[in-house]
Protein backbone atom coordinates (compact mmCIF):
# COMPACT_ATOMS: atom_id res chain seq x y z
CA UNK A 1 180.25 10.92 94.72
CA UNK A 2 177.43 12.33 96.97
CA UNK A 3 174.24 10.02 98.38
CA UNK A 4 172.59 12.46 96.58
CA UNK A 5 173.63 12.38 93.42
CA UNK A 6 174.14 8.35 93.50
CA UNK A 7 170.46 8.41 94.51
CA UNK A 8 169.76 10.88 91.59
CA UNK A 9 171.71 8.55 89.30
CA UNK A 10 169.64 5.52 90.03
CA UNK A 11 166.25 7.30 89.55
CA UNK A 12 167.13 7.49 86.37
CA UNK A 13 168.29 4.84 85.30
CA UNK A 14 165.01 3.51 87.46
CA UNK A 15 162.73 5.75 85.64
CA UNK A 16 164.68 4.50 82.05
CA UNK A 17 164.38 0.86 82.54
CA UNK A 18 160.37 1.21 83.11
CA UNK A 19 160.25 2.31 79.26
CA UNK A 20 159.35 0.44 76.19
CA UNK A 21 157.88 -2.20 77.52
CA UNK A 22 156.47 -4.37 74.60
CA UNK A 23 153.70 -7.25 74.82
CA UNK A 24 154.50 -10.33 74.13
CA UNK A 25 154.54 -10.83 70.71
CA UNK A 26 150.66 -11.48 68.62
CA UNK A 27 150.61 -13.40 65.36
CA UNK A 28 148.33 -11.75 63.15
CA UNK A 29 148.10 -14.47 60.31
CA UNK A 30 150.49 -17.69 60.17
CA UNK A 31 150.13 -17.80 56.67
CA UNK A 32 151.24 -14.07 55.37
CA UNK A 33 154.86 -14.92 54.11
CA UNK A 34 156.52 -13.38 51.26
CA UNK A 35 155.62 -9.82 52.53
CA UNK A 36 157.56 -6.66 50.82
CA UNK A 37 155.89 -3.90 52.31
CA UNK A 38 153.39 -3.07 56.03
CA UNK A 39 151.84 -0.07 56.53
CA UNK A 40 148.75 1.24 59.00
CA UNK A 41 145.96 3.09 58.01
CA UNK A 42 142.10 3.89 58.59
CA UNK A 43 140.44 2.22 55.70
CA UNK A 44 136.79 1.86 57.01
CA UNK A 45 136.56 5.39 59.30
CA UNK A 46 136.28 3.74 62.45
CA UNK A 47 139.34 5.92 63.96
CA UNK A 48 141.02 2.40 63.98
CA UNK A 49 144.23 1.38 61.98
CA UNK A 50 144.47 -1.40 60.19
CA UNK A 51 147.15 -3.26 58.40
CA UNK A 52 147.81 -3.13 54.79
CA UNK A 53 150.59 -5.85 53.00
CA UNK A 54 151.80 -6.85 50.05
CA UNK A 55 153.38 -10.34 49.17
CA UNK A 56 155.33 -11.57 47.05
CA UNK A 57 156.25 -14.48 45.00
CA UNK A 58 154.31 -17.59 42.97
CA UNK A 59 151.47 -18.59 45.82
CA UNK A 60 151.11 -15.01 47.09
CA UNK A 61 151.39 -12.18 44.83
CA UNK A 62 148.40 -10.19 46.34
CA UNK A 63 147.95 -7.47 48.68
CA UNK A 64 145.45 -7.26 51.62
CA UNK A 65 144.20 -6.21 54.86
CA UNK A 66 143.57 -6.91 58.24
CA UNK A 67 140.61 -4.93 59.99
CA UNK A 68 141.48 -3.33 63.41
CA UNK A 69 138.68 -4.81 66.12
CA UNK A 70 140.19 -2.81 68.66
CA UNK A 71 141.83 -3.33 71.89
CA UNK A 72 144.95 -4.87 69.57
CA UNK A 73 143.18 -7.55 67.76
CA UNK A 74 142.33 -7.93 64.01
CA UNK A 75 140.37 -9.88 61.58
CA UNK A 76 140.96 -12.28 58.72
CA UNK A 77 142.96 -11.55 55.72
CA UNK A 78 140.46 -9.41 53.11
CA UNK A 79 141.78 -9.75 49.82
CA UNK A 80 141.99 -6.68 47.68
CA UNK A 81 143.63 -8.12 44.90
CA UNK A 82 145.71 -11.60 43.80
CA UNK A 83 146.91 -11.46 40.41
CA UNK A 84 149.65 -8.84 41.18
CA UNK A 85 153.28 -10.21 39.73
CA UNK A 86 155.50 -9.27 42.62
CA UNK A 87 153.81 -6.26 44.45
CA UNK A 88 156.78 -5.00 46.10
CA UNK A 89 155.84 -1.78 47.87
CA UNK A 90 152.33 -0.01 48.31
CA UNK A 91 151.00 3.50 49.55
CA UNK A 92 148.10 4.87 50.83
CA UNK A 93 145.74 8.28 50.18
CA UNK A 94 142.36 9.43 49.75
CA UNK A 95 142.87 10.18 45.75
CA UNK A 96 139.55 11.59 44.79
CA UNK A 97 138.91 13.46 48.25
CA UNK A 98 135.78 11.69 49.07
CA UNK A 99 136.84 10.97 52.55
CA UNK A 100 137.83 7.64 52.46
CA UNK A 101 141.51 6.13 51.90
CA UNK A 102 142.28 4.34 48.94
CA UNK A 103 145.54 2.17 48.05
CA UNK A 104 148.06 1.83 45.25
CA UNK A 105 150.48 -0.71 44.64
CA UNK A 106 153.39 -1.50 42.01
CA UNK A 107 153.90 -4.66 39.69
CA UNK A 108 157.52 -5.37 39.43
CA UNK A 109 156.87 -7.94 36.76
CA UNK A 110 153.77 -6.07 34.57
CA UNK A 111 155.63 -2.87 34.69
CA UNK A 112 151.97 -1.26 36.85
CA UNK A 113 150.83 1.52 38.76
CA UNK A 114 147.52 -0.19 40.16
CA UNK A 115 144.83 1.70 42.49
CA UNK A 116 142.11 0.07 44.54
CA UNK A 117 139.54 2.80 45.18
CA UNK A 118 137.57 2.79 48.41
CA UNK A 119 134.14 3.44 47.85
CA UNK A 120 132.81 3.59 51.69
CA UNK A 121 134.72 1.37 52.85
CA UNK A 122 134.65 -1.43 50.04
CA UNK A 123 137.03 -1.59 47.38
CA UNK A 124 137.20 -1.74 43.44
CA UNK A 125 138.69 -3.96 41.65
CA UNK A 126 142.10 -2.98 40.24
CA UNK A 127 142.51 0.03 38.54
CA UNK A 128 145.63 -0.17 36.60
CA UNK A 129 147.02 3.98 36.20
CA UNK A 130 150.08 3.40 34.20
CA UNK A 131 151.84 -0.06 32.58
CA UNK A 132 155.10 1.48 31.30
CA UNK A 133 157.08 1.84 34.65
CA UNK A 134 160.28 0.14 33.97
CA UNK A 135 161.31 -2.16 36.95
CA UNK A 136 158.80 -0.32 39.55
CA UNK A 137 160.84 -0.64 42.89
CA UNK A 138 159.10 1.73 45.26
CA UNK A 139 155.76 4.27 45.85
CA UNK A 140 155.05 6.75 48.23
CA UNK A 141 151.66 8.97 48.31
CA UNK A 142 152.04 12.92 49.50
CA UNK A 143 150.87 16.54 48.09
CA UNK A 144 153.95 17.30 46.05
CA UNK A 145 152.50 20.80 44.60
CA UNK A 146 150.67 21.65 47.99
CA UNK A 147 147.30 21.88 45.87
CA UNK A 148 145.41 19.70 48.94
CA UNK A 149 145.03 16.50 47.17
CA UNK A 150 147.60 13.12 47.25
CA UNK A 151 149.84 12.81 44.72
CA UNK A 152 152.32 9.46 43.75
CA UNK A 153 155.29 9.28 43.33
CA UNK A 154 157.41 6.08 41.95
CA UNK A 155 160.88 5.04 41.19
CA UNK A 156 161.66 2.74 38.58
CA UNK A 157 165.01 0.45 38.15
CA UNK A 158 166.57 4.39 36.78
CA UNK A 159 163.60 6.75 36.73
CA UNK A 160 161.84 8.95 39.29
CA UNK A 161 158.00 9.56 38.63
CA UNK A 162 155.65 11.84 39.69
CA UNK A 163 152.06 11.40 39.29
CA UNK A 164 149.63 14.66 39.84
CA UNK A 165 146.52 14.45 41.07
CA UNK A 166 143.59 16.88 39.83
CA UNK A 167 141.79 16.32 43.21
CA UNK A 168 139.56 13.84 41.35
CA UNK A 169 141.08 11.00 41.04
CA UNK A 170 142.59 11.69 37.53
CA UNK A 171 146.91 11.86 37.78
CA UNK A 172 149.29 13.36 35.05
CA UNK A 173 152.43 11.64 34.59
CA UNK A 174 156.12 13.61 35.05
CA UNK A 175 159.25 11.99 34.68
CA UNK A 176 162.07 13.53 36.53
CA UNK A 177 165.15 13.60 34.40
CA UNK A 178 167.49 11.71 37.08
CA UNK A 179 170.64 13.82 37.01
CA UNK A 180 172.76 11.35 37.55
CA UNK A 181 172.72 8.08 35.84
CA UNK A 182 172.06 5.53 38.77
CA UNK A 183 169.61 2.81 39.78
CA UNK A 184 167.32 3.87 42.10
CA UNK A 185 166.88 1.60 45.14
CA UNK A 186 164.65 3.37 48.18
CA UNK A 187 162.28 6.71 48.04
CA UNK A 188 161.18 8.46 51.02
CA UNK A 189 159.39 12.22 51.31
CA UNK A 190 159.31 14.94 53.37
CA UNK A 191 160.39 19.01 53.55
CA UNK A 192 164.37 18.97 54.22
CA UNK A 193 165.01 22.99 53.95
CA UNK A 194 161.67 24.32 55.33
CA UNK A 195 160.13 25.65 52.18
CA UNK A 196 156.82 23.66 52.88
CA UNK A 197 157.31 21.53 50.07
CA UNK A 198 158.24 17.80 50.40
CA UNK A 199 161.31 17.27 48.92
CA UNK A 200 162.40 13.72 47.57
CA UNK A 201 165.32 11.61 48.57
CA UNK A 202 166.50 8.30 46.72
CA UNK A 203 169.37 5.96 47.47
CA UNK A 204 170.57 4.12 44.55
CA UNK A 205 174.66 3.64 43.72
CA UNK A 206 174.91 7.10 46.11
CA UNK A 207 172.20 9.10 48.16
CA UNK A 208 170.70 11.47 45.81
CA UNK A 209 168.30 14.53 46.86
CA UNK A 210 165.77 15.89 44.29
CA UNK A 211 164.28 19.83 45.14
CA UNK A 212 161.47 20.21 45.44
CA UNK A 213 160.54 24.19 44.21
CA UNK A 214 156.65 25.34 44.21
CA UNK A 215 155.80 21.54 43.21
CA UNK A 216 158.50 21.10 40.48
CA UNK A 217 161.09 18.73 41.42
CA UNK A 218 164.44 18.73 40.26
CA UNK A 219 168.04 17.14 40.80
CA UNK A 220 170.09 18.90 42.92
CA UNK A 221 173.49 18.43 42.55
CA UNK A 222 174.98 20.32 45.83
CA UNK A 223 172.40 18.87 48.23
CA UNK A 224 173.33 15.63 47.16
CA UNK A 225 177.19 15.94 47.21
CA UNK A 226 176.72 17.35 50.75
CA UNK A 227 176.01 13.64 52.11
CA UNK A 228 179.22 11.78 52.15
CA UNK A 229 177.83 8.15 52.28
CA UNK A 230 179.67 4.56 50.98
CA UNK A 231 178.39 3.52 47.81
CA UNK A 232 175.53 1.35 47.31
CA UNK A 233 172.34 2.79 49.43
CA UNK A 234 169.80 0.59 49.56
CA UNK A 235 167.45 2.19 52.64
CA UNK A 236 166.89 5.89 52.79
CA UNK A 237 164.51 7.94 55.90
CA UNK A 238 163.71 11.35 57.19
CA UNK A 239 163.11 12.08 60.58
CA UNK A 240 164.12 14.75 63.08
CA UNK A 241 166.38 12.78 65.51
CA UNK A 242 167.93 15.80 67.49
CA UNK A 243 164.75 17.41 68.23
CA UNK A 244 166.12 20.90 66.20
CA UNK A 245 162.90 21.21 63.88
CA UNK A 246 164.24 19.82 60.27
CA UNK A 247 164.42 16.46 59.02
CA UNK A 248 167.40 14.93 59.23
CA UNK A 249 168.62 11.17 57.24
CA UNK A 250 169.34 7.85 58.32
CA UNK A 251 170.73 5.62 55.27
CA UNK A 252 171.92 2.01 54.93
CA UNK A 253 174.90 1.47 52.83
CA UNK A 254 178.19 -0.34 52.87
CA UNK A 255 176.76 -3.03 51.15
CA UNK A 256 173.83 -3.45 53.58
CA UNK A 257 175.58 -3.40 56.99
CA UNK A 258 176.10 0.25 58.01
CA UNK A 259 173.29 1.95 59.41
CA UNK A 260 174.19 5.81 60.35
CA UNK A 261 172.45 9.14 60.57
CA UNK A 262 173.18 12.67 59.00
CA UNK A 263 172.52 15.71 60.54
CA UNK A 264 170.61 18.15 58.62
CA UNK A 265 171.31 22.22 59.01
CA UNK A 266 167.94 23.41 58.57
CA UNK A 267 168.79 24.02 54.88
CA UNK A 268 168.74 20.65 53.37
CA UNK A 269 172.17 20.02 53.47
CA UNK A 270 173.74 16.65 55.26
CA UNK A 271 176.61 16.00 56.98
CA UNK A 272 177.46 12.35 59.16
CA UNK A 273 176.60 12.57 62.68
CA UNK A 274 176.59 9.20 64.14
CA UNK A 275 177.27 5.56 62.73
CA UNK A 276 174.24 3.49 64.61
CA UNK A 277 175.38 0.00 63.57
CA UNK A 278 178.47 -1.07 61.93
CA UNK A 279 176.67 -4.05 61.50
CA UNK A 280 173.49 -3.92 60.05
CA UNK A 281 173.01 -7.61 58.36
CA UNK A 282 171.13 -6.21 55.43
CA UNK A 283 168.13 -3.98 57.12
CA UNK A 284 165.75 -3.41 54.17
CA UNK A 285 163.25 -1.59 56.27
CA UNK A 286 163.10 0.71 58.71
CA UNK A 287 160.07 2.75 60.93
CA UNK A 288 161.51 5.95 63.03
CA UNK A 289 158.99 7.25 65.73
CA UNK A 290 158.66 7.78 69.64
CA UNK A 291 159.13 4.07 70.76
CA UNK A 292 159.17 5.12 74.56
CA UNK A 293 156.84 7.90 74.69
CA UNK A 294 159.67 10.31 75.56
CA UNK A 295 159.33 12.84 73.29
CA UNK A 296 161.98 11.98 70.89
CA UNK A 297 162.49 10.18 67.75
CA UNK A 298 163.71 6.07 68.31
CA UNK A 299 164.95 3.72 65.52
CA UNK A 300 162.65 0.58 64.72
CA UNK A 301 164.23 -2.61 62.41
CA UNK A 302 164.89 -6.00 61.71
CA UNK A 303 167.89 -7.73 60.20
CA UNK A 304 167.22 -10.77 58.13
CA UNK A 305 170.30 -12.44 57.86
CA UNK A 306 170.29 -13.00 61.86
CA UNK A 307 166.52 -12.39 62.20
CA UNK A 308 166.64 -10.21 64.83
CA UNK A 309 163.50 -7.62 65.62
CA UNK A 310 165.36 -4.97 67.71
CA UNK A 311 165.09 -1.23 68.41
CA UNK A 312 167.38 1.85 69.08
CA UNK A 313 166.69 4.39 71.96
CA UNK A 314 167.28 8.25 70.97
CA UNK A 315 168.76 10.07 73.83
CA UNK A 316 167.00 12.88 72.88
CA UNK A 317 170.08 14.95 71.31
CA UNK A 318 170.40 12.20 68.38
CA UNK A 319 172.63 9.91 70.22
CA UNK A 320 171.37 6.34 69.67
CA UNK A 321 172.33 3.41 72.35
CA UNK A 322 172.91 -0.05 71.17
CA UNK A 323 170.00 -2.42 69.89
CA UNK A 324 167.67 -3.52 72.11
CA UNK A 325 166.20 -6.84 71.24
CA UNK A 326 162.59 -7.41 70.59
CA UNK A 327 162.06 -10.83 69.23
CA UNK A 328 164.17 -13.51 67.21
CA UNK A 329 162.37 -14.37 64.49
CA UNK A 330 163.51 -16.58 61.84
CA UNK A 331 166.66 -16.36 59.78
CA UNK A 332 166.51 -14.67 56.58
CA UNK A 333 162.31 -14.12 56.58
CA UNK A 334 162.42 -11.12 58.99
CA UNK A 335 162.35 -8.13 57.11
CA UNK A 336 159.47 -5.82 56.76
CA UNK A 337 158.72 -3.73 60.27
CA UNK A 338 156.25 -0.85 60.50
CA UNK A 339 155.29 1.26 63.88
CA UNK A 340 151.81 3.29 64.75
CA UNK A 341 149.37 3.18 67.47
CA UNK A 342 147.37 0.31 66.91
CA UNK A 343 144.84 0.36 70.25
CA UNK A 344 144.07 4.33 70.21
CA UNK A 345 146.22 4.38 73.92
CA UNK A 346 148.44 7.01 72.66
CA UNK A 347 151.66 4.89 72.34
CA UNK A 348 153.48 3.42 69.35
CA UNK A 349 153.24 -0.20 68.66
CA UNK A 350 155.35 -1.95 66.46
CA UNK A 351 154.46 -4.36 63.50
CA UNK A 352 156.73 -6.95 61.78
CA UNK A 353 156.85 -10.11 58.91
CA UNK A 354 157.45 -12.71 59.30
CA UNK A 355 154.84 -14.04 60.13
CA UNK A 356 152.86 -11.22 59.78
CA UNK A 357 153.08 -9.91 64.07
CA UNK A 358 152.69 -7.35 66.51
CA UNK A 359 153.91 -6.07 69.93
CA UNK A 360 151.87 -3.27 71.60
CA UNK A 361 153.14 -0.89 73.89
CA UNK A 362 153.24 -1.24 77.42
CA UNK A 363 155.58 2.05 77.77
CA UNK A 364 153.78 4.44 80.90
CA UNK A 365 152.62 7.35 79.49
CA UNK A 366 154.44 10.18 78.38
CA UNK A 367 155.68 12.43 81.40
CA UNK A 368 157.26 15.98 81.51
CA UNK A 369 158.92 16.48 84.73
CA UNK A 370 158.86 20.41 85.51
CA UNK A 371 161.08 22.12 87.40
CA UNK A 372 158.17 24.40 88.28
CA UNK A 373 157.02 23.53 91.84
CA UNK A 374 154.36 26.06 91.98
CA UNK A 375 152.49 23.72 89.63
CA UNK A 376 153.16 20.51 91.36
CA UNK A 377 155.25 19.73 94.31
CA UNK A 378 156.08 16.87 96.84
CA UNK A 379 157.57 17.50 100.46
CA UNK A 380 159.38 16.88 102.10
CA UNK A 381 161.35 14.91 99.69
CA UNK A 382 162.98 12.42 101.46
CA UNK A 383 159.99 11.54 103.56
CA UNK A 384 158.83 9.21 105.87
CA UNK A 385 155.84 7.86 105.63
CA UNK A 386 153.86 10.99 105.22
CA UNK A 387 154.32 13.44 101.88
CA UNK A 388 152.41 17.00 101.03
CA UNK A 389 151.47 17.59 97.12
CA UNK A 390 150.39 20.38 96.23
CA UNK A 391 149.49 21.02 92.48
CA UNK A 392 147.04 23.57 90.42
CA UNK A 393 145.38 20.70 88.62
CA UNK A 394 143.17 17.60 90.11
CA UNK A 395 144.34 14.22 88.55
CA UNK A 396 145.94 10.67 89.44
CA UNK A 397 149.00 10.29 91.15
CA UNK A 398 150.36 6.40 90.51
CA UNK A 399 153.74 5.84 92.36
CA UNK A 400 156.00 2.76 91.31
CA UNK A 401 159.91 1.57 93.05
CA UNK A 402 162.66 0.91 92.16
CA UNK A 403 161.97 -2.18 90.17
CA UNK A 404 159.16 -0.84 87.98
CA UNK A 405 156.27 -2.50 90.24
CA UNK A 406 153.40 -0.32 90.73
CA UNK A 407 152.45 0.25 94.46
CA UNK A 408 149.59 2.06 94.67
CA UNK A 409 148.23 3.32 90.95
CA UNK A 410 145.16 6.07 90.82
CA UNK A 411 145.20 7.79 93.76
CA UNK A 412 143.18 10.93 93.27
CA UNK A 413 144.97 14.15 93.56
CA UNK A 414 142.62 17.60 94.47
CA UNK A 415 143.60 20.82 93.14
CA UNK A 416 145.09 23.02 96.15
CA UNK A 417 146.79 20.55 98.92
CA UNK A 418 147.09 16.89 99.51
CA UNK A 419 148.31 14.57 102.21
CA UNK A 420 149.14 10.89 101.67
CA UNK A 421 149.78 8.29 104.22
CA UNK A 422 152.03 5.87 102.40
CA UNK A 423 153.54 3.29 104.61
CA UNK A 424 156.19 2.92 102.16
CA UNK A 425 159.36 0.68 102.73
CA UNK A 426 162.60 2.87 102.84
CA UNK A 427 163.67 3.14 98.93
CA UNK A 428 163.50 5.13 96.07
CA UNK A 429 160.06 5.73 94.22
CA UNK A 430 158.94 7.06 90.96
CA UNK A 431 155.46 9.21 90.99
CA UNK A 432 153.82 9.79 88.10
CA UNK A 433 150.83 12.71 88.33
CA UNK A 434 148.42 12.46 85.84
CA UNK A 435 146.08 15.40 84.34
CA UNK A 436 142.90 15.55 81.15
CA UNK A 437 146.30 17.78 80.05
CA UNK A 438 149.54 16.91 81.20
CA UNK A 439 151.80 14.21 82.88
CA UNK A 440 154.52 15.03 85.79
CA UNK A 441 156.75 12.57 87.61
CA UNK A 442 159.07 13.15 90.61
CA UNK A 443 161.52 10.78 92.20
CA UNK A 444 160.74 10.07 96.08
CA UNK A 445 162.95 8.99 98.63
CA UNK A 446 161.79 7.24 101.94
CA UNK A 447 163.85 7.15 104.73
């Protein structure tokens, strides 16, 4: 093999290994155990998430929120409400479109759809919508019938609600005749054939897909016999992992230790692309999003039987590495995990339970590197000491080696031409240019 593409080689792998770098890890509260669901959301318009949970069992049974201060730090627990029987999932939505987000929940135990309404930035008390859900296992919030307002949508033990919203805070109740006789197990949402509607996909004894048709939803049968998946799903998602434009599906199965993804052809129909993890040690939740800023979809869990918080990296085709390890938490409490950018810096943090912690990102921003000199270019490449840019933007050029450490960071870059005396020791370097509109690296070599 040539120096040059050894050198090449290394770069990469360079350039790789300065990605994802998580913080060390924050407890948010000690005491939040028992949680069943984490999500992120603005609930006081201060272009801040915060954290929303739900707990479970005797001492807990409530569901909450922690207010984002900023900069990655967050306030006490605020109690919305504490006399919940086993909350096990919640959503969130701005239900009567007054500009403020609002939150639902489900009561395994009372059989309840229950709403706390946000009322600039302060809460109701409970509102329960419906007490006749049998078994309420999950709830997601999205515009089924693309009328601009959130809807809800619940599964039960063996039915599939839908709950539409007149814009006003006022929701008719649908149930979906199942199709097949199953229990129902996980929900998630989104458009899987392009039709602009969100279609609905449940795992329950199989993986079963539900049409979605100007707002109507339906079972259908073909879509559903297209993903050949073990028995017993107990996690379903939606994301596009090979960067083609549709949604394609990660499930759990195999009795809660195989974690694989399905490729999707554009039209809603699955087949099995990759097995991630043969063994999965009963993953009950999952977050998919950009976990190194690199412009492609990364898996996010935790496995409770070995309480491991780890993370898989998308190659950017759909090819998923092995896990990386975040934290070891404890054995069989970690469960719950959640992603979003939590300090406004434009990279994904990651959330877990338990206890109730974060990690934010350390991961450099996201860089495009363009094969377009005319737009930015470094010579003579190897260099000395001395290198040209040239680029049609001004910015900040920040250059790091071959270990990740940052050498010089901010140097200001003109628009037109630039010299730089470096002094750099002979190795390989990473820059990173900087724009108000775009990112560019380029590997340097000193001789």
């Amino acid at each position: 093999m040539s120096h040059s593409k050894i050198t090449l080689i290394i770069l990469l792998l360079t350039y790789k290994s300065m990605l994802c770098q998580f913080s060390q890890r924050q407890i948010i509260d000690t005491n939040a155990t028992g949680i069943t669901e984490i999500i992120a959301t603005d609930i006081n318009n201060d272009n801040l998430k915060d954290i929303i949970i739900s707990q479970k069992y005797t001492q807990n049974n409530k569901v909450s929120y922690y207010l984002n201060q900023g900069s990655g730090s967050f306030g006490t627990q605020q109690i919305l409400g504490e006399n919940i029987t086993l909350p096990v999932s919640l959503a969130s939505g701005d239900f009567n479109n007054d500009g403020w987000t609002d939150i639902a929940t489900i009561s395994q135990i009372d059989s309840e759809l229950i709403l706390f309404m946000n009322n600039n930035g302060v809460f109701s008390s409970e509102q329960v919508l419906d007490s006749t859900i049998l078994f309420p296992i999950d709830i997601k919030v999205t515009d089924i019938d693309n009328d601009d307002d959130d809807d809800i949508v619940v599964i039960g033990d063996i039915e599939l609600i839908i709950y539409y919203n007149d814009a006003l805070g006022s929701f008719s109740k649908t149930i979906v005749p199942p199709g097949i006789n199953t229990e129902y197990y996980d929900l998630i949402i989104n458009d899987i054939d392009g039709d602009g509607f969100n279609d609905i996909i449940i795992g329950g004894t199989k993986t079963l897909v539900y049409k979605n048709t100007n707002g109507i939803i339906n079972f259908d049968l073909q879509r559903t016999n297209s993903i050949n998946e073990p028995s017993l799903v107990f996690l379903v998602d939606l994301s596009d992992f090979d960067n083609d434009g549709d949604m394609d599906l990660i499930i759990e199965g195999q009795n809660q230790t195989d974690l694989r993804w399905y490729k999707n052809d554009g039209n809603g129909f699955f087949s099995l692309e990759q097995i991630i993890e043969n063994n999965g040690f009963n993953c009950e939740s999952i977050s998919c999003n950009d976990l190194d800023n690199d412009g492609d979809v990364d898996i996010f869990t935790a496995y409770p039987q070995i309480g491991k918080v780890v993370w898989y990296e998308n190659d950017g085709n759909g090819v998923f590495g092995s896990q990386n390890l975040i934290y070891q938490g404890t054995i069989p409490n970690t469960k719950e995990v959640y992603s979003d950018d939590l300090n406004n810096d434009g990279l994904i943090d990651i959330i877990w339970s338990q206890e109730l912690s974060i990690h934010l990102n350390n991961t450099l921003l996201s860089i495009n590197e363009s094969d377009k000199n005319d737009i930015f270019e470094v010579f003579p490449n190897p260099a000395l000491n001395k290198i040209n840019i040239k680029s049609n933007f001004k910015g900040k050029l920040s250059i790091y080696n071959c270990l990740g450490q940052s050498i010089f960071r901010n140097l200001t870059v003109l628009q037109g031409h630039n010299i730089f005396e470096l002094n750099l020791n002979p190795q390989n370097y990473i820059l990173i240019f900087e724009t108000d509109k775009t990112h560019f690296y380029r590997r340097l070599i000193i001789h």
